[in-house]
Protein backbone atom coordinates (compact mmCIF):
# COMPACT_ATOMS: atom_id res chain seq x y z
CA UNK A 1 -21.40 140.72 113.99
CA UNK A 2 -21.80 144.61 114.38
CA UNK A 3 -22.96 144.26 118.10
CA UNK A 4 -21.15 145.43 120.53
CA UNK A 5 -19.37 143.55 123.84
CA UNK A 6 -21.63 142.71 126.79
CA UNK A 7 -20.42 141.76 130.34
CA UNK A 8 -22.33 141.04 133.49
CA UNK A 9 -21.30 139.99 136.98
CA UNK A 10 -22.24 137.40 139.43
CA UNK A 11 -21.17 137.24 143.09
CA UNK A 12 -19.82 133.80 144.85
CA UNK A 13 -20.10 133.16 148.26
CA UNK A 14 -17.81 130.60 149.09
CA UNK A 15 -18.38 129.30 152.75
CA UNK A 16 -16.15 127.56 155.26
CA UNK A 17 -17.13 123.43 155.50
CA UNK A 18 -18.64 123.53 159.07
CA UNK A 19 -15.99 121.51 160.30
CA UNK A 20 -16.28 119.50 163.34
CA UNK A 21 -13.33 117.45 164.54
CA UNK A 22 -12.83 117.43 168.02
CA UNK A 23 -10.75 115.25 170.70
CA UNK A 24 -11.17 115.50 174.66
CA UNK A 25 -8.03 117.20 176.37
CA UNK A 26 -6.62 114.43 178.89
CA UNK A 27 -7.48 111.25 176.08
CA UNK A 28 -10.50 108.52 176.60
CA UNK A 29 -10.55 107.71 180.18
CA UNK A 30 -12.07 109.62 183.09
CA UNK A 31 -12.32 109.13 186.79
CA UNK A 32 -14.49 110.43 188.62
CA UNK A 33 -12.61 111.28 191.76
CA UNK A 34 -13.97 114.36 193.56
CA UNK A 35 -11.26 116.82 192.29
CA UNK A 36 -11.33 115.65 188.77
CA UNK A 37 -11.66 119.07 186.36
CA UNK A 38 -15.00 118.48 183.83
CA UNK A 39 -13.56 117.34 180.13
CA UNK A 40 -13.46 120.10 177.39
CA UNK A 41 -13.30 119.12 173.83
CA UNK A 42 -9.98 120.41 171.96
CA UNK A 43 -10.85 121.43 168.00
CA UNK A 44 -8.70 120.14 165.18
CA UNK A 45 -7.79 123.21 162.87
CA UNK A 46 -10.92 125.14 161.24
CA UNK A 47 -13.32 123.33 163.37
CA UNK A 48 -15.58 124.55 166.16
CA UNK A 49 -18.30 123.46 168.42
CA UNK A 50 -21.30 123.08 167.18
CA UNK A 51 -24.42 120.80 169.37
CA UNK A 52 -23.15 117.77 171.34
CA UNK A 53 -25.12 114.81 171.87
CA UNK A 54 -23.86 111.62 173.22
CA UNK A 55 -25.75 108.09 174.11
CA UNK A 56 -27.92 107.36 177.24
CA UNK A 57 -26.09 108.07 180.63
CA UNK A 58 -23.27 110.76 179.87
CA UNK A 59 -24.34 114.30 180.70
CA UNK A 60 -22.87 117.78 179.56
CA UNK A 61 -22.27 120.65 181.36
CA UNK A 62 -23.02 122.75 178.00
CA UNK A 63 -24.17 120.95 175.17
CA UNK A 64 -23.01 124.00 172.95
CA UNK A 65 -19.42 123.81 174.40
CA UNK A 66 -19.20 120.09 174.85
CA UNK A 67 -17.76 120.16 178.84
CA UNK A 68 -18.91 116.66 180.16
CA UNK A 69 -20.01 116.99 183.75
CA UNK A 70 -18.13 114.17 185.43
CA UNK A 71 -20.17 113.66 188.48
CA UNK A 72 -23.63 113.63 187.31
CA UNK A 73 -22.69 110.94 184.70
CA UNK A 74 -23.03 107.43 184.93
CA UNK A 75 -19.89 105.60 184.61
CA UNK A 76 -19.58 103.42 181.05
CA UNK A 77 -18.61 103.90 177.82
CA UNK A 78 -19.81 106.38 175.77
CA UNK A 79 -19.78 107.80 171.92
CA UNK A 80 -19.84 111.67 172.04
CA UNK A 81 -20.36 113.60 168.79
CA UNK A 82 -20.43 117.03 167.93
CA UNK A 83 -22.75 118.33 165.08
CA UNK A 84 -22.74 122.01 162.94
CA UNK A 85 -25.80 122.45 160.25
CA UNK A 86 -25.67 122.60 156.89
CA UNK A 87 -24.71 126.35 155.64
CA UNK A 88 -23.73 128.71 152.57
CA UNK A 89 -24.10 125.19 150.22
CA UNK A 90 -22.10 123.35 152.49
CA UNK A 91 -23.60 119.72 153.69
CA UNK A 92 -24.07 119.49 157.86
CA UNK A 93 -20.81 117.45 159.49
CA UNK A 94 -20.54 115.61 162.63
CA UNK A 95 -17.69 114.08 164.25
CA UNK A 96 -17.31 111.43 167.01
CA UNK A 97 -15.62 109.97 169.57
CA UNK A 98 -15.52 107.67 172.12
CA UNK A 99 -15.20 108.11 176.09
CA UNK A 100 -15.01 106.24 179.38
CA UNK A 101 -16.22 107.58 182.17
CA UNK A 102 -14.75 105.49 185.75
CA UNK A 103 -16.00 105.75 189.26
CA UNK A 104 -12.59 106.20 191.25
CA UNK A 105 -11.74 103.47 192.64
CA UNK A 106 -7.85 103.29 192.23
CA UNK A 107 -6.58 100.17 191.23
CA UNK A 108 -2.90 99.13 192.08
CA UNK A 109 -0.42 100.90 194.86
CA UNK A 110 2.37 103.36 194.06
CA UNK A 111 5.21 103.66 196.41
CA UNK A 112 8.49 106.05 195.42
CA UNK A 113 12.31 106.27 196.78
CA UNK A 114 15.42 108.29 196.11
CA UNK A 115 19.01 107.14 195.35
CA UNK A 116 20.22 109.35 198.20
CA UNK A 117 17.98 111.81 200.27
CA UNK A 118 20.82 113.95 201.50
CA UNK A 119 23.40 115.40 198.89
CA UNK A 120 26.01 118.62 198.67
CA UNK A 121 24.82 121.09 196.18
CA UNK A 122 25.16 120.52 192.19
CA UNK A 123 25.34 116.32 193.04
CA UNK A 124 22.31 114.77 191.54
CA UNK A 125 19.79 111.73 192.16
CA UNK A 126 18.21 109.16 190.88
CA UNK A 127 13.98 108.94 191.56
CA UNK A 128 12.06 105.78 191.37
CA UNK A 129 8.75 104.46 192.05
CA UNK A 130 7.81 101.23 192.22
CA UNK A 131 4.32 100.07 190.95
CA UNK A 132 1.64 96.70 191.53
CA UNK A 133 -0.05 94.82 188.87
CA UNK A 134 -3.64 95.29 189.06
CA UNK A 135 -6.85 94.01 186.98
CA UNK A 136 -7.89 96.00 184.19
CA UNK A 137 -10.25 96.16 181.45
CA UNK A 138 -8.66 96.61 178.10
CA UNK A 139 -11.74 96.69 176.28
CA UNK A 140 -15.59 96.68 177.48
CA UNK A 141 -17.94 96.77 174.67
CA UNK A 142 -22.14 96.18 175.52
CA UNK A 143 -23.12 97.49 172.28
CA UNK A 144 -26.05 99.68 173.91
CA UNK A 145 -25.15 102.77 172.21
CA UNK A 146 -26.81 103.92 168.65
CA UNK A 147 -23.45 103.63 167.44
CA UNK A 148 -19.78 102.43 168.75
CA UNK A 149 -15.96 101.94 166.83
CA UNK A 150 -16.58 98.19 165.77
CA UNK A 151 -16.27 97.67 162.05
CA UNK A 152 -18.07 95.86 159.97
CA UNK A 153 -17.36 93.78 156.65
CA UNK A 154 -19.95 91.63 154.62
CA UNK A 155 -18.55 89.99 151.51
CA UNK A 156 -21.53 87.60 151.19
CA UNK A 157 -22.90 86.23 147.94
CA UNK A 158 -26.45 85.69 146.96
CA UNK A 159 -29.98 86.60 148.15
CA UNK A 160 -30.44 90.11 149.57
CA UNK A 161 -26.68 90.53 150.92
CA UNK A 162 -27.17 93.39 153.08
CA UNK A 163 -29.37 91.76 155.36
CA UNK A 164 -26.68 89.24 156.60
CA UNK A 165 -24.90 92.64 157.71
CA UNK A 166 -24.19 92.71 161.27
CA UNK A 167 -26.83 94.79 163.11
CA UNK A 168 -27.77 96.23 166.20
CA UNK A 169 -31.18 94.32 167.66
CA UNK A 170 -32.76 95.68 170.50
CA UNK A 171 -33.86 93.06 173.44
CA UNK A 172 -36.45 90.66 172.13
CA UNK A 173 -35.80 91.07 168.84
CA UNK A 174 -38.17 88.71 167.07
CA UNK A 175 -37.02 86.53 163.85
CA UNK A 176 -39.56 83.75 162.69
CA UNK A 177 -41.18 84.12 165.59
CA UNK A 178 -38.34 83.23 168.02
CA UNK A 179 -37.26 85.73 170.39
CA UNK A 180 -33.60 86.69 171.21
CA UNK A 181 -32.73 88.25 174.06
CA UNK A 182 -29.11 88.42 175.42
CA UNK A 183 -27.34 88.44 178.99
CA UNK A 184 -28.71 91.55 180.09
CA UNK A 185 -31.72 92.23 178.44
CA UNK A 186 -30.27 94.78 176.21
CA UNK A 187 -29.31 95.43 172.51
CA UNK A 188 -26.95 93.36 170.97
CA UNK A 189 -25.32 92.26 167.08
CA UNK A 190 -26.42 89.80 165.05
CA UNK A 191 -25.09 88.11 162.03
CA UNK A 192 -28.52 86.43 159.83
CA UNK A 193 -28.13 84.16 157.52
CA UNK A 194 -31.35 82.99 157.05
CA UNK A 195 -32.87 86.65 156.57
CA UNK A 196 -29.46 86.74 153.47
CA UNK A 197 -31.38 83.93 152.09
CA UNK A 198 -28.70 83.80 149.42
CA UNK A 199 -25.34 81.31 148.79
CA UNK A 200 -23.22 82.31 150.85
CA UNK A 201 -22.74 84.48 154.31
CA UNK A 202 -19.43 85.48 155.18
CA UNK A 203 -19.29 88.44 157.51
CA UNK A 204 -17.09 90.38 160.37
CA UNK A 205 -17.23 92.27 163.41
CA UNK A 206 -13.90 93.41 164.25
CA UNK A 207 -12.71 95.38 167.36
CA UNK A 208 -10.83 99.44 167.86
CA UNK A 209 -6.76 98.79 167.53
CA UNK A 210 -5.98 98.13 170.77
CA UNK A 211 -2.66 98.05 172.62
CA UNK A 212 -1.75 94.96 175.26
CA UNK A 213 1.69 96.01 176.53
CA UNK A 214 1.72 96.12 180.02
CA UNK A 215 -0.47 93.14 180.67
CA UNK A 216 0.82 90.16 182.34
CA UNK A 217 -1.98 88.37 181.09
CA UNK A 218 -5.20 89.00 179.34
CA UNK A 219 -8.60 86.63 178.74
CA UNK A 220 -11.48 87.48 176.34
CA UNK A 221 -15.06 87.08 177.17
CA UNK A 222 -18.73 87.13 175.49
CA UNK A 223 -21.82 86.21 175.21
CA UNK A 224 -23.80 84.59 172.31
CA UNK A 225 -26.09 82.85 170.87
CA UNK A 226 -24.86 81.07 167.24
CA UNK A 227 -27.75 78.69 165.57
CA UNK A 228 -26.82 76.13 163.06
CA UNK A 229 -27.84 72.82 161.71
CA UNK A 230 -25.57 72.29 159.24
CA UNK A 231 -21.55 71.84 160.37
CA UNK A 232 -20.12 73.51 157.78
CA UNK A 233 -21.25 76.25 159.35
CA UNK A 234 -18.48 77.87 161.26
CA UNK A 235 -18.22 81.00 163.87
CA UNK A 236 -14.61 81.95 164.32
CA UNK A 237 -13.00 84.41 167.39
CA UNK A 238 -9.70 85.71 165.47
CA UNK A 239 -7.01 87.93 166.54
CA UNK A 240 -4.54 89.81 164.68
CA UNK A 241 -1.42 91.93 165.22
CA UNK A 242 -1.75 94.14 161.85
CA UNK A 243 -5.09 94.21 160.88
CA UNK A 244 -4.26 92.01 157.88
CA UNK A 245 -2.86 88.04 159.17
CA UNK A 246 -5.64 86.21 161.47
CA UNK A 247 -5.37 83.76 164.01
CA UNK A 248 -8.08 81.79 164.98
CA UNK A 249 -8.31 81.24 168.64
CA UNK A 250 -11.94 79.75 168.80
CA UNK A 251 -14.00 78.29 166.65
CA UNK A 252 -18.00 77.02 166.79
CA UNK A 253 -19.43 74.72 164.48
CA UNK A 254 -22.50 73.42 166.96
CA UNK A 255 -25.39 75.71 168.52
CA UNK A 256 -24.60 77.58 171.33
CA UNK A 257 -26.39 79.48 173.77
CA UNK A 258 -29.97 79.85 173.31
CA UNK A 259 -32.12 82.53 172.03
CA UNK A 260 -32.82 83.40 175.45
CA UNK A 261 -29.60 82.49 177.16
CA UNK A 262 -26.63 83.69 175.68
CA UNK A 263 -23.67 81.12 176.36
CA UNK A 264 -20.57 82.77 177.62
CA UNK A 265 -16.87 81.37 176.92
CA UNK A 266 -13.75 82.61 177.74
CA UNK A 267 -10.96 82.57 175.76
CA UNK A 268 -7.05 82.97 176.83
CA UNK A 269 -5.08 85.55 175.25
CA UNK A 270 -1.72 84.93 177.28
CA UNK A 271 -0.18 84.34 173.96
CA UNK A 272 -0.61 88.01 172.93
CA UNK A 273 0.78 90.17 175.55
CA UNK A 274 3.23 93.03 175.09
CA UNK A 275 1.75 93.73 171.85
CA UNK A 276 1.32 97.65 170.33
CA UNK A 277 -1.20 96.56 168.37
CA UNK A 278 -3.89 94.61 168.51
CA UNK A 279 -7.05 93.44 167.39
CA UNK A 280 -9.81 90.91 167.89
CA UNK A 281 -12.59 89.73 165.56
CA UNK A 282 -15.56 87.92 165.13
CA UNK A 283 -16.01 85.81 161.29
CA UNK A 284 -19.19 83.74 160.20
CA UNK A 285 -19.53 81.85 157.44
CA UNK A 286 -22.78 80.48 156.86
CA UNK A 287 -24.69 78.84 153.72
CA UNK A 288 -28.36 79.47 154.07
CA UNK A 289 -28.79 78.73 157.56
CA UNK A 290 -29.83 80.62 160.43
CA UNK A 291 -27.71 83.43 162.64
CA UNK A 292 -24.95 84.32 164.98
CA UNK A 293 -25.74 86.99 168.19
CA UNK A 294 -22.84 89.09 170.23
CA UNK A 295 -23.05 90.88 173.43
CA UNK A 296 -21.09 92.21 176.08
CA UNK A 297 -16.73 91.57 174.64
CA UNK A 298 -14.85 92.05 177.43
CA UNK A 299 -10.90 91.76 177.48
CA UNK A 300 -9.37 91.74 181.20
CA UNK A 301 -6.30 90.78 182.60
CA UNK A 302 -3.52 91.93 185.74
CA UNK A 303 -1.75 95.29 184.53
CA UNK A 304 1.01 97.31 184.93
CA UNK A 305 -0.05 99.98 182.88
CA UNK A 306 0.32 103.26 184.78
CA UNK A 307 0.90 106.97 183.18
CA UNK A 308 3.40 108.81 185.65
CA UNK A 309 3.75 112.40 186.51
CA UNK A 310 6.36 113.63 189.04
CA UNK A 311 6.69 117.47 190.09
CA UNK A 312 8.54 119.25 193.55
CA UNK A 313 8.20 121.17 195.66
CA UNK A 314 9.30 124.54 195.50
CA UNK A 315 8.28 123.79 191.75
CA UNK A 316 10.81 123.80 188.72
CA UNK A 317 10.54 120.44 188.45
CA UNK A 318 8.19 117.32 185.82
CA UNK A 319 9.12 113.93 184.66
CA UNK A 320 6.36 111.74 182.75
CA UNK A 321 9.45 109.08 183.21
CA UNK A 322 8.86 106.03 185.84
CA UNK A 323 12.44 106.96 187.08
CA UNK A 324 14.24 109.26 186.33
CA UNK A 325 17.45 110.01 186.72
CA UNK A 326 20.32 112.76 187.05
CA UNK A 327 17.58 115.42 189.05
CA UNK A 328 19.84 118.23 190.28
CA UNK A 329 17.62 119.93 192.85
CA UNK A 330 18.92 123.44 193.48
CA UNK A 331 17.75 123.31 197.48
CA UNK A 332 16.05 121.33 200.42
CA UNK A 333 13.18 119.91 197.61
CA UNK A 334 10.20 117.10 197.92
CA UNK A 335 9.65 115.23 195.22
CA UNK A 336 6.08 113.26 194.11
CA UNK A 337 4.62 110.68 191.61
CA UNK A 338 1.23 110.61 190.67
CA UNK A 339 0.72 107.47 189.00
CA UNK A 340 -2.30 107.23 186.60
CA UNK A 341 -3.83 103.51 185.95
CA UNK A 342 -5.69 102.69 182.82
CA UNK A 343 -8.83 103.70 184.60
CA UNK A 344 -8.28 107.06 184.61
CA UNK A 345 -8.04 106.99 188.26
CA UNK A 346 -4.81 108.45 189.66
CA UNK A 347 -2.74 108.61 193.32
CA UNK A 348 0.05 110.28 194.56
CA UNK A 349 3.10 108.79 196.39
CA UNK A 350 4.10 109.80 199.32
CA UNK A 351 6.69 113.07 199.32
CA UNK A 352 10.28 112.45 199.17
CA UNK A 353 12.25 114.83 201.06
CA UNK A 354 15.74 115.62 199.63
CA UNK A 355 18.17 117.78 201.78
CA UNK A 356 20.83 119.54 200.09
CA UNK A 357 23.71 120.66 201.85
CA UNK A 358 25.43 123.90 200.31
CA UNK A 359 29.49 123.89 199.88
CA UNK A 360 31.76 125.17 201.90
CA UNK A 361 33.54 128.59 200.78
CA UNK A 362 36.81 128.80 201.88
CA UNK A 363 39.77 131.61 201.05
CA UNK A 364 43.62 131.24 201.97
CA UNK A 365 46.63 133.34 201.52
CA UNK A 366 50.34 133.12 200.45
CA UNK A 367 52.78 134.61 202.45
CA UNK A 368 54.75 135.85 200.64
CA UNK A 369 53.25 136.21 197.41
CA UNK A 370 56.72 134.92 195.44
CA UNK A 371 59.42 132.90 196.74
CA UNK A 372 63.32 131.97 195.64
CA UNK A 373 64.80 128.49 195.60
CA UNK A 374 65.40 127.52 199.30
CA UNK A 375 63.15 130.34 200.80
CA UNK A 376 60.31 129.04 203.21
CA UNK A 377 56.40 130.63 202.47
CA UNK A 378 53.78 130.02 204.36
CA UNK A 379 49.81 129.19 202.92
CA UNK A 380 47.26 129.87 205.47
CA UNK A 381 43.29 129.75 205.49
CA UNK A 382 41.96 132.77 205.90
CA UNK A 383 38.58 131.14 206.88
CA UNK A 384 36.70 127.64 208.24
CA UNK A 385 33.18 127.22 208.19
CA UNK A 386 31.94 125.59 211.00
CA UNK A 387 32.23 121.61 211.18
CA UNK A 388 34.03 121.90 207.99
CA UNK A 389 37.29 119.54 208.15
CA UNK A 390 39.90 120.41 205.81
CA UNK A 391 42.80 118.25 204.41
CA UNK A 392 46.19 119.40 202.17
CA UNK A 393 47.28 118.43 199.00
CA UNK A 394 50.03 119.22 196.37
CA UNK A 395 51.34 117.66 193.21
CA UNK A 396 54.31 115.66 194.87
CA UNK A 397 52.95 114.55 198.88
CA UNK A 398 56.08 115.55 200.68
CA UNK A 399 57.10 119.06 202.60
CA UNK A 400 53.67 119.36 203.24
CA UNK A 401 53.90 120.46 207.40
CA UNK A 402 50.19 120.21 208.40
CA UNK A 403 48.61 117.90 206.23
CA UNK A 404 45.78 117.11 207.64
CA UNK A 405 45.10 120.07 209.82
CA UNK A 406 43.69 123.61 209.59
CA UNK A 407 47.00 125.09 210.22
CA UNK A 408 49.15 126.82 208.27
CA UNK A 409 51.04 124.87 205.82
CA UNK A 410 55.29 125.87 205.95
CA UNK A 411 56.91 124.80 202.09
């Protein structure tokens, strides 16, 4: 329209997401035994430390570089989580995982042998170690933390639904004037139906994937407190082996416990050993009534779980194998397992001592060098190490003179 062009310029900062995921070199588990080296977090890629926290009882050597300080924590389980701010536009992230933190105290014994502790050089051997079933905790949850790795579903219907949620109550939490106060006198879930006030509660608390292989048997404990009055109501312990088919293993249709004393049944899991994967869950289904309280899951059983690491000495040698086999040791070497239980706790075999013999050199002449039909020559060894016994051999066994002896051989 007769006016000319006009351009202007803005500037965009775009800003790197303060990423934050992190995992702890070593895994989950840590022991404190008195050489144990502190835990340092390891950064997935863009991400960087920001400020740790953790819950009540774990303690960091930095909380800007997220190094736990083994010994001045208190052994448990702990959720660790590492948080950047907000910046350039970009919302604040936090990550977070969970530890254990063991006092050593090393569960099982560990004993090691050799197919054959004295060999010639360039002959190899078999290693083995040989390992006892101990107890073990597979899984320890108190629910004491502000948060943990349990997940929660609530398909209810009717009333205010997300009050039949399961929640974290601390000790003497109060509902109509009843108190409810579990094992230990700490915090604990709980399932209400009453407070739903609606049609129907249907909710779940369901356990980490977990791993059983390498238990020769396993048991599930709690403590709770379900209130009823009606016997439709049901509170069901399920297990699964894909997060998607349930089994039922337990299920309450009467009271039990009290609101001050938490009942606390056991349950045998023998049926669901050797599994990679693993899970175990708590459904209620309730219609208007009142509430269902868990504290305290433990699963236990006798384990053979151990992580193995085997080095020598002179070094050159690692196996993370229970056994292995076809080691070739270039000299006189000791070999040693450490053997790692699920504790986090680990302890070394004693060394095995392999002695390797080197192979006699030996040189020999012809004399002469080239022979006719009929004509004698004579094959010598020029040299015999000592204690070195030497025998004779040829394609057909006959004209051999000496054959067992150091002597000269006459063809």
């Amino acid at each position: 329209g007769g006016c000319p062009s006009v351009s202007s310029t803005a500037t965009v900062v775009i800003t790197q997401a303060p990423l934050t995921d992190f995992s702890y070199a070593g895994g989950n588990d840590f022991c404190q035994v008195f050489s144990a080296v502190n835990p340092t977090p390891v950064f997935g890629p863009g991400a960087a430390a920001g400020t740790f926290a953790s819950t009540f009882g774990l303690n960091f050597v930095s909380t800007s570089t997220g190094e736990v300080n083994l010994a001045n924590s208190t052994p448990g389980n702990y959720a660790v989580w590492n948080t950047r701010p907000a910046i350039g536009g970009c919302a604040a992230e936090s990550d977070t995982v969970f530890v254990d933190i063991n006092p050593y105290v090393f569960a099982g014994t560990v004993t090691s042998s050799v197919s054959d502790d004295i060999i010639c050089l360039g002959e190899t051997v078999d290693l083995f170690s040989q390992t006892s079933a101990y107890n073990s905790v597979l899984l320890r949850e108190r629910f004491n933390g502000t948060i943990n790795n349990w997940v929660r579903a609530n398909t209810s219907t009717g009333g205010t639904v997300a009050n039949a949620t399961w929640t974290l109550r601390p000790t003497n939490y109060s509902y109509n004037s009843v108190t409810h106060r579990s094992n230990d006198n700490t915090q604990f879930y709980v399932s209400n139906s009453q407070d739903q006030g609606g049609t129907t509660t249907l909710t779940t608390l369901r356990s980490p994937v977990m791993s059983t292989v390498g238990y020769t048997n396993l048991s599930l404990d709690f403590f709770h407190y379900f209130n009823t009055t009606s016997t439709t109501d049901t509170a069901q312990v399920q297990v699964s082996l894909n997060n998607t088919t349930w089994t039922t293993v337990a299920t309450y249709t009467s009271t039990q416990g009290a609101a001050t004393a938490f009942s606390n049944p056991v349950i045998n899991l023998n049926a669901y050993i050797g599994q990679p994967i693993f899970y175990v869950r708590f459904r209620y289904r309730a219609t208007n009534d009142r509430l269902w309280a868990i504290d305290n899951v433990s699963l236990t059983g006798n384990c053979t779980k151990y992580n193995y690491n085997w080095v020598s000495a002179p070094a050159g040698f690692t196996s993370s194998a229970a056994n292995p086999i076809d080691v070739a040791p270039p000299q006189n070497t000791f070999y040693v397992v450490n053997a790692t239980n699920t504790f986090g706790c680990s302890n070394p075999a004693s060394p095995l001592p392999v002695t390797v013999n080197a192979l006699p050199v030996l040189t020999s002449s012809l004399t002469p060098p080239a022979v006719c039909g009929n004509e004698i020559f004579v094959y010598s060894p020029l040299a015999t190490p000592s204690g070195t016994t030497i025998s004779w051999t040829r394609p057909a066994a006959t004209g051999l003179s000496n054959p067992a002896n150091t002597a000269p051989q006459t063809l």
